[in-house]
C-alpha atoms as a PDB file:
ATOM      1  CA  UNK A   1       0.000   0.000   0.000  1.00  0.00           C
ATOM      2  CA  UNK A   2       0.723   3.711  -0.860  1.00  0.00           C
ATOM      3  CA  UNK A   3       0.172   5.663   2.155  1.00  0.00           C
ATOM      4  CA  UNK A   4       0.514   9.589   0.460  1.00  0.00           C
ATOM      5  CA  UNK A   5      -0.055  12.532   3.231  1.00  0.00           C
ATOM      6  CA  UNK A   6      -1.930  15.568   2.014  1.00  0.00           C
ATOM      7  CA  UNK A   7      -2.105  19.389   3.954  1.00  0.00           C
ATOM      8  CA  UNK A   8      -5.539  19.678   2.682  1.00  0.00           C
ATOM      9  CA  UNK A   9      -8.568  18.365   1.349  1.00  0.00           C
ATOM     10  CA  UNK A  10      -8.280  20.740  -1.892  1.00  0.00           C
ATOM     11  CA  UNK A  11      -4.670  18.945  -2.501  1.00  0.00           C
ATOM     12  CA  UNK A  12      -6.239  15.493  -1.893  1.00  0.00           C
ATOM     13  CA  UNK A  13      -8.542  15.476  -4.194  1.00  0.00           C
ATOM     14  CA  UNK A  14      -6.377  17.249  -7.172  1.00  0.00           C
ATOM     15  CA  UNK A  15      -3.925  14.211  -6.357  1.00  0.00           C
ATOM     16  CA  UNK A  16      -6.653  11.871  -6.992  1.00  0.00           C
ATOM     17  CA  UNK A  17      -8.224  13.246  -9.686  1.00  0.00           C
ATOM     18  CA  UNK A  18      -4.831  12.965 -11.794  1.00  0.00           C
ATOM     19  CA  UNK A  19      -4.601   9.103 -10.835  1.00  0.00           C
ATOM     20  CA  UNK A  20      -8.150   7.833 -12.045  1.00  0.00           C
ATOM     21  CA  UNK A  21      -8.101  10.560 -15.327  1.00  0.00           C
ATOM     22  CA  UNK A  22      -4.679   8.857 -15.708  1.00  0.00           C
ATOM     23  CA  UNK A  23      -6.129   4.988 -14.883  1.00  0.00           C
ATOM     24  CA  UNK A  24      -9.003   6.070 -17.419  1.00  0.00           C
ATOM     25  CA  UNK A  25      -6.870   7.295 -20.186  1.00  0.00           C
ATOM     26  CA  UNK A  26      -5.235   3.494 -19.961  1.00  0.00           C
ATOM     27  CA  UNK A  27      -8.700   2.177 -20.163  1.00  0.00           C
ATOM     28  CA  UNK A  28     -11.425   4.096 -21.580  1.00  0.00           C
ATOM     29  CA  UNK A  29     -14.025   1.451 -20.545  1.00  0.00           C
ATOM     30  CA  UNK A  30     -13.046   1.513 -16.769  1.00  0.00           C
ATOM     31  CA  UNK A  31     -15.341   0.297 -14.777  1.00  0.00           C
ATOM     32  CA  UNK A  32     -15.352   2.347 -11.313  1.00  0.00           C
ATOM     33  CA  UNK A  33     -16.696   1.605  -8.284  1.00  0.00           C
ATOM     34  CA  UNK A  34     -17.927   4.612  -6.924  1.00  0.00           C
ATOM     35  CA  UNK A  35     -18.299   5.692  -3.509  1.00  0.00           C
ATOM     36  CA  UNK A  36     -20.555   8.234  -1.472  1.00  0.00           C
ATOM     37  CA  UNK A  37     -20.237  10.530   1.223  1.00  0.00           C
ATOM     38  CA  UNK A  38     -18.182  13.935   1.528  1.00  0.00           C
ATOM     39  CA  UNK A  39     -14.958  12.284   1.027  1.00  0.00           C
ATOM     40  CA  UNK A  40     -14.901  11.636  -2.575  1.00  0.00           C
ATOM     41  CA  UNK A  41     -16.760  14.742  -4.011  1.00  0.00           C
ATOM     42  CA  UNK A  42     -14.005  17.272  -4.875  1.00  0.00           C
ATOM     43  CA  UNK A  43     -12.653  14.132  -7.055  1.00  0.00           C
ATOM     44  CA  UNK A  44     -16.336  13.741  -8.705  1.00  0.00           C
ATOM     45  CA  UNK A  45     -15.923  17.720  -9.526  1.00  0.00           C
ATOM     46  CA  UNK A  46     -12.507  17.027 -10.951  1.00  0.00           C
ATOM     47  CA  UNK A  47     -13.815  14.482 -13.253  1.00  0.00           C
ATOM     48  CA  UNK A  48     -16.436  16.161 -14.371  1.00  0.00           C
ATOM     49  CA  UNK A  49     -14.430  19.243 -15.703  1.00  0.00           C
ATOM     50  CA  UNK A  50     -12.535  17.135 -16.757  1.00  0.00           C
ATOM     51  CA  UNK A  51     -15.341  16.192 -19.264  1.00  0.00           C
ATOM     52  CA  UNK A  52     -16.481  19.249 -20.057  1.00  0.00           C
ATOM     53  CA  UNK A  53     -12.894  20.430 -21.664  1.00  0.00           C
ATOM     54  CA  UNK A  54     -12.769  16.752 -22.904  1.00  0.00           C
ATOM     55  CA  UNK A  55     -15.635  15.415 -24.573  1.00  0.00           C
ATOM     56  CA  UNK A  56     -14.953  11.854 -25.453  1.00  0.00           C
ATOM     57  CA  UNK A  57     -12.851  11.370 -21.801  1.00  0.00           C
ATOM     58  CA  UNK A  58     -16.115   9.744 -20.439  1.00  0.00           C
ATOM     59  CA  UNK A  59     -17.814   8.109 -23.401  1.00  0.00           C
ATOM     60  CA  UNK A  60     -16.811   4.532 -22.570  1.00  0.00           C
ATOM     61  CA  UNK A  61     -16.444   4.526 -18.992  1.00  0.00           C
ATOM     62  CA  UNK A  62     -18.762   2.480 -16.745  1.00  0.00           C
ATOM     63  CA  UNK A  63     -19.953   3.003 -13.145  1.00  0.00           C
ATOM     64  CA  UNK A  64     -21.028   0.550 -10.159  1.00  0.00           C
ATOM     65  CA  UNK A  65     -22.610   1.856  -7.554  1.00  0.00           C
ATOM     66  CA  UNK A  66     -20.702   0.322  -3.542  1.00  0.00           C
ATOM     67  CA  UNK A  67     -23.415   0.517  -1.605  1.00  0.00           C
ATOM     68  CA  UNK A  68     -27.324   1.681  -0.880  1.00  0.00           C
ATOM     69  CA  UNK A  69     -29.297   2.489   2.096  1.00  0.00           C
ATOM     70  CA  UNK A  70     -32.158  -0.076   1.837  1.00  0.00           C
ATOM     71  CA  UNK A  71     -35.640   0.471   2.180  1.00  0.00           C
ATOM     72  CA  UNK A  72     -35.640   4.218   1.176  1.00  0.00           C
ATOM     73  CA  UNK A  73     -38.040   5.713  -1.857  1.00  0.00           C
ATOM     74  CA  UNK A  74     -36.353   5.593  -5.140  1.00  0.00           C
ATOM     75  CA  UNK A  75     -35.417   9.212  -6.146  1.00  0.00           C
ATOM     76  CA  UNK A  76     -34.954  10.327  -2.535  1.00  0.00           C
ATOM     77  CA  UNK A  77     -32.047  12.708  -1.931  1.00  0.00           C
ATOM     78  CA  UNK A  78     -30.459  10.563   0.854  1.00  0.00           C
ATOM     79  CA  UNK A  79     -29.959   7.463  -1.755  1.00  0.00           C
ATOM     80  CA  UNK A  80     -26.117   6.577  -2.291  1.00  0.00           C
ATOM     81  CA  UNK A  81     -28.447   6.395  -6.009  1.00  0.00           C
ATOM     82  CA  UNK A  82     -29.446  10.024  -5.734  1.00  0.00           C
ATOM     83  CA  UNK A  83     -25.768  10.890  -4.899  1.00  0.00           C
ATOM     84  CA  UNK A  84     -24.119   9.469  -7.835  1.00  0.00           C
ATOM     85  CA  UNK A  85     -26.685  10.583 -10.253  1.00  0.00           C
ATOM     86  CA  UNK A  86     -26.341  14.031  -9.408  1.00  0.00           C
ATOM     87  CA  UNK A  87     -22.927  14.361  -8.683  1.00  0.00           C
ATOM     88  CA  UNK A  88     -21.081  11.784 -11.050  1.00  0.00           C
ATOM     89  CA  UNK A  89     -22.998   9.809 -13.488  1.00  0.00           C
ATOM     90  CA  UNK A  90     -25.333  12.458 -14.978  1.00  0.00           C
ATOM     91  CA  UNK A  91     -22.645  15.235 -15.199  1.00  0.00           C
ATOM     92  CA  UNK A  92     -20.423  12.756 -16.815  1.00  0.00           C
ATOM     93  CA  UNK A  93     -23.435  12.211 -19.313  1.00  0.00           C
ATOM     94  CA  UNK A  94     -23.321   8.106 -18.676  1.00  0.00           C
ATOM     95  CA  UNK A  95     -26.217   6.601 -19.586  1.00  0.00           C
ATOM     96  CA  UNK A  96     -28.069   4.375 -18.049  1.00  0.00           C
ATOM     97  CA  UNK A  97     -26.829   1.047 -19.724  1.00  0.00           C
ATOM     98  CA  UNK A  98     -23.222   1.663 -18.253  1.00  0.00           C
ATOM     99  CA  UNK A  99     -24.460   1.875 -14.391  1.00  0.00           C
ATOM    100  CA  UNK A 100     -24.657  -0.980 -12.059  1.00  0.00           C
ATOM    101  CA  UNK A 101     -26.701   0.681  -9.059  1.00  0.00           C
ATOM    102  CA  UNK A 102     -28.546  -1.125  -6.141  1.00  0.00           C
ATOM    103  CA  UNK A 103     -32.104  -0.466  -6.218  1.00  0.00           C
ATOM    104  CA  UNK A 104     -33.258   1.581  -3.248  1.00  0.00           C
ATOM    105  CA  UNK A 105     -36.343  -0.127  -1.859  1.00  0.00           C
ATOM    106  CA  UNK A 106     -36.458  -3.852  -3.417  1.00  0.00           C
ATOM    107  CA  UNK A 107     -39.060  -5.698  -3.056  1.00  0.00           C
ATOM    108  CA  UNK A 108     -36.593  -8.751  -2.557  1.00  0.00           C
ATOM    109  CA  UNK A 109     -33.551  -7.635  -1.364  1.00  0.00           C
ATOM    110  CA  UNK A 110     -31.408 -10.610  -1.274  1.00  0.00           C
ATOM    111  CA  UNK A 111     -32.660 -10.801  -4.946  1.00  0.00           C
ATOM    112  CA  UNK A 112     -31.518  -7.727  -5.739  1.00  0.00           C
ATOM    113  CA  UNK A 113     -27.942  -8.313  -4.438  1.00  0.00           C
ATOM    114  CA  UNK A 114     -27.836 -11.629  -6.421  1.00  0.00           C
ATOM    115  CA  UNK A 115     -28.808  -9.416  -9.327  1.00  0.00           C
ATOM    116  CA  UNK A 116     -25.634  -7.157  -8.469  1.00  0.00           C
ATOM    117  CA  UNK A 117     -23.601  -9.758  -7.711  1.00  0.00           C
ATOM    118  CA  UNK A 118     -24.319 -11.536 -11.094  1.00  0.00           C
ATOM    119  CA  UNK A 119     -23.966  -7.779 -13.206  1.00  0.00           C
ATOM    120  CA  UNK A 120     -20.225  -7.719 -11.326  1.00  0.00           C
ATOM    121  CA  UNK A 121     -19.529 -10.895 -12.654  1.00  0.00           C
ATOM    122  CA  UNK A 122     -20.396 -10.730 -15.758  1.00  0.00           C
ATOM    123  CA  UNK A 123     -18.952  -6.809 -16.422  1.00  0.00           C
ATOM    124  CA  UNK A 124     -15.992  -6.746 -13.998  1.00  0.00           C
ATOM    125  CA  UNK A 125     -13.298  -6.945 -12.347  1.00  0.00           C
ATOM    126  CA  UNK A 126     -13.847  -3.388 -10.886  1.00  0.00           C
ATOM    127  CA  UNK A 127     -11.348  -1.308 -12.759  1.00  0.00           C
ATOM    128  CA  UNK A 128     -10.855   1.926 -10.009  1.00  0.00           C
ATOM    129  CA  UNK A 129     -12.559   1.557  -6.630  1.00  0.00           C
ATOM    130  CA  UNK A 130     -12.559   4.751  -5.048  1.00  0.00           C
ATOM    131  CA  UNK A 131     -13.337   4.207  -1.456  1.00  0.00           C
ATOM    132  CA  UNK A 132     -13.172   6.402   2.155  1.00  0.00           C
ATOM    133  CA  UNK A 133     -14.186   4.632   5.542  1.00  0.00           C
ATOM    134  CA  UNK A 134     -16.665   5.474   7.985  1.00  0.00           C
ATOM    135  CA  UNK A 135     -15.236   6.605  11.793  1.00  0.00           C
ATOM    136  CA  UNK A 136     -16.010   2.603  12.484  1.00  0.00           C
ATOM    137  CA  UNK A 137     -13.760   1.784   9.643  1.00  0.00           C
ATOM    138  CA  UNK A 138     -16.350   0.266   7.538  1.00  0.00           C
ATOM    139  CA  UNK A 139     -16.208  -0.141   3.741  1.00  0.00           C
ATOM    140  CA  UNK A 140     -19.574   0.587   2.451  1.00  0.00           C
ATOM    141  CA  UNK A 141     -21.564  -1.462   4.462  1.00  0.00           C
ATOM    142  CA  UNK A 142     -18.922  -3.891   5.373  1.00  0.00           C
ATOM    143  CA  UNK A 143     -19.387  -3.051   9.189  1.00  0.00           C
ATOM    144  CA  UNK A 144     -17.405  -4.689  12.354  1.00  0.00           C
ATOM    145  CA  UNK A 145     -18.149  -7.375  13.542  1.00  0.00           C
ATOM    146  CA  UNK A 146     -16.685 -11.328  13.989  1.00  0.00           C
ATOM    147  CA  UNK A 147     -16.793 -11.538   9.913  1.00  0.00           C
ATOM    148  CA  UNK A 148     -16.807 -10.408   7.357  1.00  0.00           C
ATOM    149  CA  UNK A 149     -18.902 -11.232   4.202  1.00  0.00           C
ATOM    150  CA  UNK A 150     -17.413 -11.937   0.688  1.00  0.00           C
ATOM    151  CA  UNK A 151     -19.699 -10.561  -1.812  1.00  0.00           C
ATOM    152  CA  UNK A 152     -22.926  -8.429  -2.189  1.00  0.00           C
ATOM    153  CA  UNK A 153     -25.428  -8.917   0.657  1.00  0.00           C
ATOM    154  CA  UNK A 154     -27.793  -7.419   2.630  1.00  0.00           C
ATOM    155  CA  UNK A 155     -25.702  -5.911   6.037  1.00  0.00           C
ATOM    156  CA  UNK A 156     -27.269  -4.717   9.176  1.00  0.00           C
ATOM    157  CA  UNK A 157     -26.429  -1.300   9.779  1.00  0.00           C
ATOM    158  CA  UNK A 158     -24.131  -0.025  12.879  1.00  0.00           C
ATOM    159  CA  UNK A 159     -24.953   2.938  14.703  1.00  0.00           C
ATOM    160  CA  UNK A 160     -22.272   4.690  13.339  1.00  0.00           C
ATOM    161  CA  UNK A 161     -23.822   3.948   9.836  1.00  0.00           C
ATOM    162  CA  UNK A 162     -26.758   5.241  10.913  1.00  0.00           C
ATOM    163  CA  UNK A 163     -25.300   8.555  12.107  1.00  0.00           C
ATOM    164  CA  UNK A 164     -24.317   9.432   9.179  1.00  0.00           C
ATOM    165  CA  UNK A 165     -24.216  12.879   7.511  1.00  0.00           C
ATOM    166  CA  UNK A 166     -26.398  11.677   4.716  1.00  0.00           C
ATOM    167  CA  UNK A 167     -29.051  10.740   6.931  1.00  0.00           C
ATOM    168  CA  UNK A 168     -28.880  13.982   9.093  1.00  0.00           C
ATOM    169  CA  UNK A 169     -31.999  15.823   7.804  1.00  0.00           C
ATOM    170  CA  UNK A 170     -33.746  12.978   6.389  1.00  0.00           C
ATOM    171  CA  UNK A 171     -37.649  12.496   7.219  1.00  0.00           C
ATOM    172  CA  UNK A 172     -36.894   8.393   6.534  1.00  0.00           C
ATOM    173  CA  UNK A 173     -34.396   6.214   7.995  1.00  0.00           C
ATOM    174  CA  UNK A 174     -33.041   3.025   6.195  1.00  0.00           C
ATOM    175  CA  UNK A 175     -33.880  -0.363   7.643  1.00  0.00           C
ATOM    176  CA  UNK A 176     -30.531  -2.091   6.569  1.00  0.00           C
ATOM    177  CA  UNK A 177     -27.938  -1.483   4.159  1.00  0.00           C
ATOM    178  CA  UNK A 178     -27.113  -2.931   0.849  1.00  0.00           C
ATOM    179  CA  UNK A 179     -23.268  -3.351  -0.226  1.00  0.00           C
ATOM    180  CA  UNK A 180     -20.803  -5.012  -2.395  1.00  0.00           C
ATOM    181  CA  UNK A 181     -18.408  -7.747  -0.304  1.00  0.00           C
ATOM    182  CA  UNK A 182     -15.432  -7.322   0.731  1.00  0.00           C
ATOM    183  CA  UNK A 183     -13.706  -9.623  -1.806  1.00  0.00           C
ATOM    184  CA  UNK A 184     -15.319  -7.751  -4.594  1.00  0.00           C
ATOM    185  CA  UNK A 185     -13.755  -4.398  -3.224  1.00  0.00           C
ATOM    186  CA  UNK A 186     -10.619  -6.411  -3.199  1.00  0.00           C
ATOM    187  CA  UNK A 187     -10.824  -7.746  -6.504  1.00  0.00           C
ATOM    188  CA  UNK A 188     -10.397  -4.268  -8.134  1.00  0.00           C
ATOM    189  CA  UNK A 189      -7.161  -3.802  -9.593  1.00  0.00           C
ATOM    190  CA  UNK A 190      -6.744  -0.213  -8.206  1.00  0.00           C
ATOM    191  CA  UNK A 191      -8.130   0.930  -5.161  1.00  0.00           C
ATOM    192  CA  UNK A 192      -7.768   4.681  -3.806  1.00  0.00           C
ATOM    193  CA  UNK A 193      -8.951   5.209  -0.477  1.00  0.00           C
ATOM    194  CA  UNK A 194      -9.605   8.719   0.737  1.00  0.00           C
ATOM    195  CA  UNK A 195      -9.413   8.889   4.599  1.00  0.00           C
ATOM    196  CA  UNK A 196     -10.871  12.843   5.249  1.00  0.00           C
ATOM    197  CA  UNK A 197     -13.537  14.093   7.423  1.00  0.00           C
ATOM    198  CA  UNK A 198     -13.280  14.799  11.284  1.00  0.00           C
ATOM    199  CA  UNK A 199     -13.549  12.326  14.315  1.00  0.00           C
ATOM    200  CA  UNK A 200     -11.566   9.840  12.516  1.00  0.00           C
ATOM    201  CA  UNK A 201      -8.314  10.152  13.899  1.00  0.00           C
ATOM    202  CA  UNK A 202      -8.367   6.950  16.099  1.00  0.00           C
ATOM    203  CA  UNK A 203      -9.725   4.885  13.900  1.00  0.00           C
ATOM    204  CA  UNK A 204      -7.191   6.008  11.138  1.00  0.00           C
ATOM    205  CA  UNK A 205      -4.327   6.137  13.374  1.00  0.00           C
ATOM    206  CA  UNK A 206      -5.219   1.997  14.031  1.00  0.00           C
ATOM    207  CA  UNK A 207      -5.850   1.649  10.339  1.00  0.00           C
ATOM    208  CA  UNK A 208      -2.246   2.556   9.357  1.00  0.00           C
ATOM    209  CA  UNK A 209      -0.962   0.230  11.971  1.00  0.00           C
ATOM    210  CA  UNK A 210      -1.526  -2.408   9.474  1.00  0.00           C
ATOM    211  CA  UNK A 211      -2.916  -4.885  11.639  1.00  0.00           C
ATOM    212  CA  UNK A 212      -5.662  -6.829   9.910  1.00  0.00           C
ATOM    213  CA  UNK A 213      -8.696  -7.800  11.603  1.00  0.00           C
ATOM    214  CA  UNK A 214     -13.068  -7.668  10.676  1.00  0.00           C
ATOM    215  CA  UNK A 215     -13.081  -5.235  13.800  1.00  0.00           C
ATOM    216  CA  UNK A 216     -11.821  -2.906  11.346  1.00  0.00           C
ATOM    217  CA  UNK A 217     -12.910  -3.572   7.695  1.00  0.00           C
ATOM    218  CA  UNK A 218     -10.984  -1.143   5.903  1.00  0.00           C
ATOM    219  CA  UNK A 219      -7.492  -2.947   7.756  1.00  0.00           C
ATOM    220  CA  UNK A 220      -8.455  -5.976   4.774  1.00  0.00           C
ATOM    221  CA  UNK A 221      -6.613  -3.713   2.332  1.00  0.00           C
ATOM    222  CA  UNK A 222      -3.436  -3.969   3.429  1.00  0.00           C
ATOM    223  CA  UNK A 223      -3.943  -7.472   1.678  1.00  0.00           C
ATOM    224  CA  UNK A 224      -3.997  -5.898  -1.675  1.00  0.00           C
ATOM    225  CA  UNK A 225      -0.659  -4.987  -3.742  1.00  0.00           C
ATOM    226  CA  UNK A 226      -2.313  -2.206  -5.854  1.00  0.00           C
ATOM    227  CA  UNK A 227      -4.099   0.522  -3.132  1.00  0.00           C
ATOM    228  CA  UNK A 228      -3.250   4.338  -2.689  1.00  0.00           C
ATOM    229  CA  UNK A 229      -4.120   5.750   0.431  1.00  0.00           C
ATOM    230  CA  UNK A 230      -4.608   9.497   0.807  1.00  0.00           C
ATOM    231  CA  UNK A 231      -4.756  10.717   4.042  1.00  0.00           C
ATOM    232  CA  UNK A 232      -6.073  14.365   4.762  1.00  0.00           C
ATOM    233  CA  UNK A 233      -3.451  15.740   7.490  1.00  0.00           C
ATOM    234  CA  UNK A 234      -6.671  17.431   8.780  1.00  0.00           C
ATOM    235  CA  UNK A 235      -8.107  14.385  10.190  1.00  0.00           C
ATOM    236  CA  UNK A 236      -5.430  14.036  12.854  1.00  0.00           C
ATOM    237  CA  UNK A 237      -6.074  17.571  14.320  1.00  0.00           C
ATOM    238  CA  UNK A 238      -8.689  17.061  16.406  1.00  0.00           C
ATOM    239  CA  UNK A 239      -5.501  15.418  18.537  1.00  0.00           C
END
């Protein structure tokens, strides 16, 4: 693992920006793995200017969806669906045939992760996964606990999950959470993982100690030979 130290959040997310425009340029027909949350949206700006001075940059590329809240209205502006729709895929101009998302209120949910599941499959590896952790450590809903689960399921969500800033002014609150595994985040052949935000000092601080356990989800990639990790040096001054 890369671990690459930033003095802001701005300087982060240039830094990333240049990797996946220059992992896309290798493959036009990436398929990314796209996270939610504040960590990873000065990146989804980068990328999209990028394809507004650069027309063709996104016409091939392809976008999975990590995770959903479950048992949430389609269209609501809390989905991880909402998010990427607003902020990545439309901007970007991808259509609808090149995104893998998780419904947000299936009818069958363990159908509809099979139905994932079976689109990764069949369209992957995951090219880019662009990734942050939660203050638990979790990786999209890959939450502590004894285990931890291979591929897409249906995950009960912690209480840190459920604080999060997505959910803050929301009239609805999600009854589980739906998320790729953790072998199909580390079956990607790059993974960047953007550590920002505040409180997250500890659990960052036992994250780079490189000690692998489920108690700590995101400690799993430190088994994988191709991650950059970009640490805001923000997040350790709350110390």
């Amino acid at each position: 693992m890369i671990v690459e130290r930033f003095k802001d959040y701005t300087s982060l997310s240039n830094y990333a920006s240049d990797v996946v425009i220059s992992e896309i340029n290798k493959k036009k027909d990436a398929l990314i793995c796209a996270a939610t949350g504040n960590s990873p949206i000065g990146l989804y700006k980068q990328l999209v200017s990028k394809s507004l001075d650069d027309g063709n940059f996104c016409k091939d590329l392809r976008i999975i969806g990590l995770d959903e809240w479950g048992k949430i209205p389609a269209n609501h502006p809390i989905t991880c669906e909402y998010y990427l729709k607003t902020k990545l895929i439309n901007p970007l101009v991808i259509p609808e045939e090149r995104t893998i998302l998780f419904k947000t209120d299936p009818n069958h949910p363990f159908e509809e992760c099979s139905r994932i599941q079976f689109e990764l499959d069949s369209q992957g590896p995951i090219d880019i996964c662009i990734l942050g952790f939660g203050k638990n450590g979790h990786l999209g809903f890959n939450e502590p606990g004894p285990f931890l689960e291979p591929h897409t399921h249906v995950a009960d969500l912690s209480v840190e999950s459920m604080q999060h800033s997505m959910l803050e002014s929301a009239n609805v609150q999600p009854a589980y959470g739906l998320t790729l595994g953790i072998k199909d985040i580390l079956s990607s052949r790059k993974i960047i993982l953007l550590v920002t935000g505040s409180n997250k000092c500890s659990v960052t601080e036992d994250f780079l100690e490189g000690k692998i356990s489920p108690k700590l989800p995101a400690s799993f990639l430190w088994l994988h030979d191709n991650v950059e990790c970009l640490i805001d040096e923000n997040v350790f001054s709350e110390n």
